[in-house]
N, C-alpha and C. Protein backbone atom coordinates (compact mmCIF):
# COMPACT_ATOMS: atom_id res chain seq x y z
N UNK A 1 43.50 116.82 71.26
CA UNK A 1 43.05 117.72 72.29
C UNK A 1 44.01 118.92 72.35
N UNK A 2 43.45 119.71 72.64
CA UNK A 2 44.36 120.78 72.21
C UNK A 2 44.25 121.85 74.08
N UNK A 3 45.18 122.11 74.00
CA UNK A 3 45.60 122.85 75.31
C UNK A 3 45.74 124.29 75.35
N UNK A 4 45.26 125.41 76.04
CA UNK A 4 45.24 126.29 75.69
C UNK A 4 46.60 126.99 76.19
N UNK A 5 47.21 128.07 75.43
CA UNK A 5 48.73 128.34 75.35
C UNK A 5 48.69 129.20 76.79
N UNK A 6 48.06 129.26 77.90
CA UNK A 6 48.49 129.64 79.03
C UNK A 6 48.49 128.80 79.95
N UNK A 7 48.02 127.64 79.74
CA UNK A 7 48.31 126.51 80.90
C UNK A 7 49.59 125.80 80.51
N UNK A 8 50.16 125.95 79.13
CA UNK A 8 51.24 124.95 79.05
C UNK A 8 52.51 125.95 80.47
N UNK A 9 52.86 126.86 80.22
CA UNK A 9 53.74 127.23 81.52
C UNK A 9 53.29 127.00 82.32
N UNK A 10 52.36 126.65 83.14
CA UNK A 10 51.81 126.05 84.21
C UNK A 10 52.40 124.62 84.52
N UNK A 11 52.02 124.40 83.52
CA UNK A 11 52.71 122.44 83.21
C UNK A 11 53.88 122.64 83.52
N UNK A 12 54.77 123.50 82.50
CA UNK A 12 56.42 123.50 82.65
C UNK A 12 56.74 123.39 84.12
N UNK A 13 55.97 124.89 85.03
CA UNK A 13 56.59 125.02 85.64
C UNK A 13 56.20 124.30 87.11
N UNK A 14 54.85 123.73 86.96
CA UNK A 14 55.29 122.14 87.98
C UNK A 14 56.32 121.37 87.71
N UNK A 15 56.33 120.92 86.36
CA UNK A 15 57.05 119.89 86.43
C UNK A 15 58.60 120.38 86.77
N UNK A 16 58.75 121.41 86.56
CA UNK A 16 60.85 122.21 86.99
C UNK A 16 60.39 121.93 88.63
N UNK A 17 59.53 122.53 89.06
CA UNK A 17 59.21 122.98 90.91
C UNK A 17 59.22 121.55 91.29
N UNK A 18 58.94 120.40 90.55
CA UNK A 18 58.84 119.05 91.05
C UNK A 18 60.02 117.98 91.19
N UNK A 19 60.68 118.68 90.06
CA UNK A 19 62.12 118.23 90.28
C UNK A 19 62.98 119.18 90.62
N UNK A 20 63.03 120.21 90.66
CA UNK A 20 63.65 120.92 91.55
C UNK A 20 63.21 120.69 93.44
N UNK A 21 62.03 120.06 93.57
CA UNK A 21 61.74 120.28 95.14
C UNK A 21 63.01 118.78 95.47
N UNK A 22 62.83 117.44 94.14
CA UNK A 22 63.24 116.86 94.42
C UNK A 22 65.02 116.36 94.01
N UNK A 23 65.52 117.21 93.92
CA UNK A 23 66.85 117.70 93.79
C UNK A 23 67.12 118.63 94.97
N UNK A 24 66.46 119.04 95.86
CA UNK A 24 66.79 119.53 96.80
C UNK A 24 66.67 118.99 97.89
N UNK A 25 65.45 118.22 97.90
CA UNK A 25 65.57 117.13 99.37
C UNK A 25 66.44 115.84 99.34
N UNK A 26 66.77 115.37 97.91
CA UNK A 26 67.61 114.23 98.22
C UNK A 26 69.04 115.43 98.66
N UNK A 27 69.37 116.26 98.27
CA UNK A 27 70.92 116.86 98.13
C UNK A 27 70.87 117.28 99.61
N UNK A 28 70.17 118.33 99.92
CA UNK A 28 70.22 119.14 101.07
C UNK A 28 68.96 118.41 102.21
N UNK A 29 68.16 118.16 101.98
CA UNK A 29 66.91 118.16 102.94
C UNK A 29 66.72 116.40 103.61
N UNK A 30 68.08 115.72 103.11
CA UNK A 30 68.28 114.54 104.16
C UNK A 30 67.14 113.37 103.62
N UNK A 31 67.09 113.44 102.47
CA UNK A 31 66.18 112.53 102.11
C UNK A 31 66.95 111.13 101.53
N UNK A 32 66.40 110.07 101.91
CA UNK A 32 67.33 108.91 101.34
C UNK A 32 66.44 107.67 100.72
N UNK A 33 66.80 106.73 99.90
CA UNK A 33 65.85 106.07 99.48
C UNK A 33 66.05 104.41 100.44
N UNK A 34 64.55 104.03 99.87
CA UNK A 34 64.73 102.67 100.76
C UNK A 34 65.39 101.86 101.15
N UNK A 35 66.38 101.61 100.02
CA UNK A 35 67.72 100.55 100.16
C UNK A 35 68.71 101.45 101.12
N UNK A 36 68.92 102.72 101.15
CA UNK A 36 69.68 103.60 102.01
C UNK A 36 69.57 103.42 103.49
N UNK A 37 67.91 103.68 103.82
CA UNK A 37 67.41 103.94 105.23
C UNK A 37 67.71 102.18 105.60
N UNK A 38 67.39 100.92 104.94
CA UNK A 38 67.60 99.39 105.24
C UNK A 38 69.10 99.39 105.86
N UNK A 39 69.81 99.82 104.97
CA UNK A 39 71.34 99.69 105.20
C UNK A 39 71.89 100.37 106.82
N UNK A 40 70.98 102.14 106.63
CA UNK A 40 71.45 102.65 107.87
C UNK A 40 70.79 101.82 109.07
N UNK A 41 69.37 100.94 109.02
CA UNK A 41 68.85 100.68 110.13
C UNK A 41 69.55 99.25 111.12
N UNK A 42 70.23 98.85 109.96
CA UNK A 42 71.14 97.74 109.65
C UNK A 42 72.40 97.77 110.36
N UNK A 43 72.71 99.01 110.19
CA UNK A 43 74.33 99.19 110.73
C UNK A 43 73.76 99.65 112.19
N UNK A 44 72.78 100.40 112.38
CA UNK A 44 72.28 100.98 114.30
C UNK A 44 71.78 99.61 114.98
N UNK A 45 71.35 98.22 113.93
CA UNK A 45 70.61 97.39 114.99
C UNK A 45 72.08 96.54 115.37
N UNK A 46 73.39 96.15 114.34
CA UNK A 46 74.67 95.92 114.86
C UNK A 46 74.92 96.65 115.84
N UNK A 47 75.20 97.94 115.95
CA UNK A 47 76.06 98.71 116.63
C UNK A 47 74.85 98.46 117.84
N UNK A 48 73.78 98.12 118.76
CA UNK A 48 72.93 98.13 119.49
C UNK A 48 73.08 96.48 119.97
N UNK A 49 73.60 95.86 119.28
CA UNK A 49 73.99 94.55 119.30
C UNK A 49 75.25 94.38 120.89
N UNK A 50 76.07 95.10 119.57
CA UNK A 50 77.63 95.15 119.53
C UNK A 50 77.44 95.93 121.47
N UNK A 51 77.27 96.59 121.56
CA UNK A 51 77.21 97.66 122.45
C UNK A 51 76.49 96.81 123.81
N UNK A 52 75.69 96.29 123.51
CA UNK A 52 74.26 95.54 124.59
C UNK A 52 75.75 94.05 125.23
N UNK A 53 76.47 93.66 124.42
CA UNK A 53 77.39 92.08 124.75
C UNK A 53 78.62 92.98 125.17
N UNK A 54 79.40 93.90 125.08
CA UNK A 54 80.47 94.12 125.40
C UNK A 54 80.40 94.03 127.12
N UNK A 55 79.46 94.44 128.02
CA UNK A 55 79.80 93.91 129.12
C UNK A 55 79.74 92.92 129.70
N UNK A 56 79.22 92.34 128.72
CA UNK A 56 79.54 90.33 129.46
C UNK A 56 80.71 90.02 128.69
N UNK A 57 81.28 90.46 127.37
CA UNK A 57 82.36 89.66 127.09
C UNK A 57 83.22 89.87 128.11
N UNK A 58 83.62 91.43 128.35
CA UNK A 58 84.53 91.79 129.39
C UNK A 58 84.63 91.07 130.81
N UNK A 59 83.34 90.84 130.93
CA UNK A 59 83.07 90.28 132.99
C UNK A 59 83.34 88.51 132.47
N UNK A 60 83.42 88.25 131.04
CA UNK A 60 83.43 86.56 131.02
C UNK A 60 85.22 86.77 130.75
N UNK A 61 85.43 88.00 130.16
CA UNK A 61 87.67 87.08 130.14
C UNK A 61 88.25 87.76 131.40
N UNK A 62 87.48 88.81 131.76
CA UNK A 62 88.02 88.74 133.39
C UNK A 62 87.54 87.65 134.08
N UNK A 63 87.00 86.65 134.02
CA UNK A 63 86.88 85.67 134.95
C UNK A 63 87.90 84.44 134.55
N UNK A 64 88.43 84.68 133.11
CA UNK A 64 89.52 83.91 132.61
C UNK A 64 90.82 84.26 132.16
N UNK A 65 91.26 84.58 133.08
CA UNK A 65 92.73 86.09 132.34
C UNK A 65 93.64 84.69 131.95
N UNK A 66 93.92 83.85 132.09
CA UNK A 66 94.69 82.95 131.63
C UNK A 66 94.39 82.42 130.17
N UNK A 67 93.12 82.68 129.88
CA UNK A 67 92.44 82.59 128.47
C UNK A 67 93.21 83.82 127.36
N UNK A 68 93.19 84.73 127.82
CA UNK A 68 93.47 85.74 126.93
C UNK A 68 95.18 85.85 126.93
N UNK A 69 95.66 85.71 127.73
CA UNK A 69 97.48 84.92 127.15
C UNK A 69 97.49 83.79 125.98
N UNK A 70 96.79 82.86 126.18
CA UNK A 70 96.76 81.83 125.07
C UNK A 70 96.43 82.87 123.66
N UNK A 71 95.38 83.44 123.72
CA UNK A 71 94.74 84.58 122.53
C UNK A 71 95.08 85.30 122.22
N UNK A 72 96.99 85.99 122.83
CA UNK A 72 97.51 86.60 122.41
C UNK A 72 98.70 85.89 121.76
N UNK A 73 98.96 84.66 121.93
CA UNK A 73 99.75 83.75 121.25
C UNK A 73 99.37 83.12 119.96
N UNK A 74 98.21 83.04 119.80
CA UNK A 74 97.55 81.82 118.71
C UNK A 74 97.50 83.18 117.84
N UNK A 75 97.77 82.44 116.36
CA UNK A 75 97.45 83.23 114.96
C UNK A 75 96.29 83.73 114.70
N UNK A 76 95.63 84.72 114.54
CA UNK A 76 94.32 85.48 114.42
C UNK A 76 93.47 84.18 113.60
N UNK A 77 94.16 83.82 112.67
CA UNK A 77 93.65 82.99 111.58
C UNK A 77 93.00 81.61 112.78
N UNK A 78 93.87 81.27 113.27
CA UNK A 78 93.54 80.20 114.00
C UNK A 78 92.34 80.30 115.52
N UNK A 79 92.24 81.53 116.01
CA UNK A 79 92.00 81.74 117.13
C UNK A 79 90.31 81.20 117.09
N UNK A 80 89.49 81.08 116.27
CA UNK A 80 88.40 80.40 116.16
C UNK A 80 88.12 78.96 116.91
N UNK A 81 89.00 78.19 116.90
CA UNK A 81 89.22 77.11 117.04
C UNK A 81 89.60 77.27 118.64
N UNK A 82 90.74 78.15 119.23
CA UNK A 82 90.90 78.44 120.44
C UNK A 82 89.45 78.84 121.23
N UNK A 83 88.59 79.74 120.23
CA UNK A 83 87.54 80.19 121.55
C UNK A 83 86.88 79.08 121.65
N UNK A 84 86.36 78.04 120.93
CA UNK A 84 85.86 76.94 120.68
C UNK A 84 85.93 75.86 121.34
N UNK A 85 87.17 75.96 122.04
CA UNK A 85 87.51 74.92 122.61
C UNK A 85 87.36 75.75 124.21
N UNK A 86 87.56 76.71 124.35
CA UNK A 86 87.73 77.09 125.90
C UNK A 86 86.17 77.75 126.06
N UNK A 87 85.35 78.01 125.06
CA UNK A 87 83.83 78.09 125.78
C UNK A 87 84.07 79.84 126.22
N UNK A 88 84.67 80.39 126.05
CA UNK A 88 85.03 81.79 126.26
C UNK A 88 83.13 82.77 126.29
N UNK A 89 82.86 82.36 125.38
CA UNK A 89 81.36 82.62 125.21
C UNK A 89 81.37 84.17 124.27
N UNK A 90 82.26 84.34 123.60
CA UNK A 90 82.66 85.53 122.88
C UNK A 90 83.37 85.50 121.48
């Protein structure tokens, strides 16, 4: 099949405008791919987590300030075992 010699620049120059549109929206125009947007939606539903419990952890070791002296004594490594046992709920 044979193509006539004024449509082939036509061809070329979709196909440059097509990767050029898409060299410009991933770089500049905020475009990200699926595994990207999973990851970011991932880290906002933690941080929405994280954010929603911080005022009950706070209102549960103010109701135990004698808890959090022990938790500043025990080895980070170990302190698992401390919340575990005192029900801290945090």
């Amino acid at each position: 099949m044979k193509v006539p010699a004024e449509v082939k620049p036509a061809l070329w120059g979709a196909a440059g405008g097509a990767i050029a549109a898409m060299i410009i929206g991933f770089v500049w125009g905020g475009w990200v791919t699926g595994g990207t947007s999973e990851k970011n939606a991932a880290l906002v539903a933690q941080s929405a987590v994280e954010q929603a419990f911080v005022p009950l952890c706070v209102a549960k070791a103010q109701q135990q300030p004698d808890q959090l002296i022990l938790l500043k004594k025990e080895n980070p490594y170990s302190r698992r075992g401390l919340r575990d046992q005192s029900r801290m709920g945090f």
